[in-house]
Protein backbone atom coordinates (compact mmCIF):
# COMPACT_ATOMS: atom_id res chain seq x y z
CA UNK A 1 0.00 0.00 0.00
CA UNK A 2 1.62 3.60 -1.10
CA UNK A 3 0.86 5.97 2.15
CA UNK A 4 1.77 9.00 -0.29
CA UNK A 5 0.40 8.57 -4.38
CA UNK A 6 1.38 11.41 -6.30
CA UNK A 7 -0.20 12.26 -9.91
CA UNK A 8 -0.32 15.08 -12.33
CA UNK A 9 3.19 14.81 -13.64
CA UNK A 10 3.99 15.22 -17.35
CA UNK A 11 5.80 17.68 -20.16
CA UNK A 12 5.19 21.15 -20.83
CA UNK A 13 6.53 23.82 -22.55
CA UNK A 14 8.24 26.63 -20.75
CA UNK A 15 5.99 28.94 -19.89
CA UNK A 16 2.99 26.10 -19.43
CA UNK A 17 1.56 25.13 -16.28
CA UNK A 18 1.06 21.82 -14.25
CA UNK A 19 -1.23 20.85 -10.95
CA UNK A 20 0.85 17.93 -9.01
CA UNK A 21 -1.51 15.79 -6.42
CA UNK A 22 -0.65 13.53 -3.90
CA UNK A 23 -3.39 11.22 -2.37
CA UNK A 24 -2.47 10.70 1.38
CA UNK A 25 -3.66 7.22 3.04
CA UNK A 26 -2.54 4.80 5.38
CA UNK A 27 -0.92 6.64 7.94
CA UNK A 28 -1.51 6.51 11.57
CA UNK A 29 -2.07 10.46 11.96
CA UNK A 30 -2.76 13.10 10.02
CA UNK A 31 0.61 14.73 9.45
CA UNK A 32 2.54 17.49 10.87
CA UNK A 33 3.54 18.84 7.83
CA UNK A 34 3.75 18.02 4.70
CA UNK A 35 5.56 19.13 1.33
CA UNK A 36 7.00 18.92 -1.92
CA UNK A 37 10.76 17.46 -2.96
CA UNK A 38 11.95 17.44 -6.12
CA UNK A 39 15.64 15.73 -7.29
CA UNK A 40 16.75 17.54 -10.54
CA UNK A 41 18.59 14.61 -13.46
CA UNK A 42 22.16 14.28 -13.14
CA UNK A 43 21.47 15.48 -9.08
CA UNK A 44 20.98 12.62 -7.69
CA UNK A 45 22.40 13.08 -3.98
CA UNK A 46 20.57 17.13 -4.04
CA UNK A 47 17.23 17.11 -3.03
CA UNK A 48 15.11 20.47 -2.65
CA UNK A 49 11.94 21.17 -0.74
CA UNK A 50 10.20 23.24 -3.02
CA UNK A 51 7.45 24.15 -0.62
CA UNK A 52 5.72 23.21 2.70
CA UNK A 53 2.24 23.01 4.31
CA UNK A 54 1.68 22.65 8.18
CA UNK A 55 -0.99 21.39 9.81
CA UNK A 56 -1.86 25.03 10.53
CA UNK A 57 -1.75 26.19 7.19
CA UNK A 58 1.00 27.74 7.18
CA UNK A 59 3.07 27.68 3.97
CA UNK A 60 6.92 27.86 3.23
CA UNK A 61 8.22 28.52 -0.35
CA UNK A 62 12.13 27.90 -1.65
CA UNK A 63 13.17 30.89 -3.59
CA UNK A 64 12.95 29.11 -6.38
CA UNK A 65 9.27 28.49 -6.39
CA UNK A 66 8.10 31.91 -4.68
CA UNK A 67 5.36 33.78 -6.88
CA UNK A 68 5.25 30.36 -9.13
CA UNK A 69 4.24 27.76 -7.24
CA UNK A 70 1.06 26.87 -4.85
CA UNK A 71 1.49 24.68 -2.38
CA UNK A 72 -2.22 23.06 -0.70
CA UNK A 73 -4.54 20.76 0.91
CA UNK A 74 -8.09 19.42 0.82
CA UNK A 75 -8.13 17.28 3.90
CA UNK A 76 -11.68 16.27 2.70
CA UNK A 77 -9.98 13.80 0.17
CA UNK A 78 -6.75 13.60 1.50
CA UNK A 79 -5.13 15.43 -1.32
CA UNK A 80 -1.86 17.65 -1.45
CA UNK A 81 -2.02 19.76 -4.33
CA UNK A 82 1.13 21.79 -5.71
CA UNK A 83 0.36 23.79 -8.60
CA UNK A 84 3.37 25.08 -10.46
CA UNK A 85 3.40 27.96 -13.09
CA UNK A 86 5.31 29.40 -15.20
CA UNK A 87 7.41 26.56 -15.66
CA UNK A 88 11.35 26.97 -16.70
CA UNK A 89 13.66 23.97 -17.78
CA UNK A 90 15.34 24.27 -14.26
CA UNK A 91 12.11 22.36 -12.94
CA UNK A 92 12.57 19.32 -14.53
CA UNK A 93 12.86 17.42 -12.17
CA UNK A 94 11.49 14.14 -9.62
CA UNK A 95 8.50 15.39 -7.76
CA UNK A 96 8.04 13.75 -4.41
CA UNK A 97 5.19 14.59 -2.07
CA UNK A 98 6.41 14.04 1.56
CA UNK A 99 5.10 13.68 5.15
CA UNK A 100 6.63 14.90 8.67
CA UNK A 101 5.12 13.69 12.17
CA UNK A 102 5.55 15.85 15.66
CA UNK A 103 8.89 14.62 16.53
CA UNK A 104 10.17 16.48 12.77
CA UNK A 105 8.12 19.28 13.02
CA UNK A 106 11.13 21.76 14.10
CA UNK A 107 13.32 20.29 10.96
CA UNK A 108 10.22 20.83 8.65
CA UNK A 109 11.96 23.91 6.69
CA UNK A 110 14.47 21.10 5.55
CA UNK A 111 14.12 17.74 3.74
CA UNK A 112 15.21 15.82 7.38
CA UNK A 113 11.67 17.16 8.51
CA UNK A 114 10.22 14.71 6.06
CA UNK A 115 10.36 10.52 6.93
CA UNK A 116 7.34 9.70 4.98
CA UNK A 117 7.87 9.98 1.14
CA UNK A 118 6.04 8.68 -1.99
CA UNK A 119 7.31 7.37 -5.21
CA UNK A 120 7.66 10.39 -7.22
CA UNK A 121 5.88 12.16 -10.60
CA UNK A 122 8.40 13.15 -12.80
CA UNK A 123 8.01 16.73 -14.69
CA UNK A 124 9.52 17.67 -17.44
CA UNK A 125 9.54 21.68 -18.51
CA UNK A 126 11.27 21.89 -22.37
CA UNK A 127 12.36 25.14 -23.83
């Protein structure tokens, strides 16, 4: 069973817009925080959190995605949402929606806040 199942991956052009989901299930508690990962080609050992959700709402952005992307929840389905516009080449990348409990909650600005991840949706942004 896959506690995290992302979706909504694909190729655009630069420029062109994509909504990434991520259907939560399985785990014991709702979760801390949550966010989105991504592991550029040829990176393989970099990974960057993109952005970050808490269980209050509040939302964290890297520079990179600020005034781009939109990261959110509908905890009616289960369902983190991360939509992404705008897109450049630079975000081609491995998309991985990811899940902190309490005991990460101080490390959740960083990807060792995260313990929980799902298998990935790979985007690809051509020029």
């Amino acid at each position: 069973q896959r506690l995290l199942a992302e979706s909504g991956g694909g190729s655009v052009q630069a420029g062109g817009s994509l909504r990434l989901s991520c259907v939560v299930s399985g785990l014991a508690r709702q979760p801390f925080c949550s966010g989105w990962i991504r592991q550029a080609p040829g990176k393989e050992d970099e990974h960057e959190l993109v952005a970050t959700i808490d269980k209050h709402g509040n939302t964290n952005y890297a520079p990179s995605a600020k005034g781009r992307f939109t990261i959110s929840r509908d905890n009616s389905v289960n369902t983190l949402y991360l939509q992404m516009n705008n897109l450049e080449p630079e975000d081609t990348a491995m998309y991985y929606c990811a899940a902190g409990g309490a005991s990460l909650y101080e490390k959740r600005f960083t990807t060792e806040g995260y313990n929980v991840w799902g298998q990935g949706t790979q985007v690809t942004v051509s020029s």
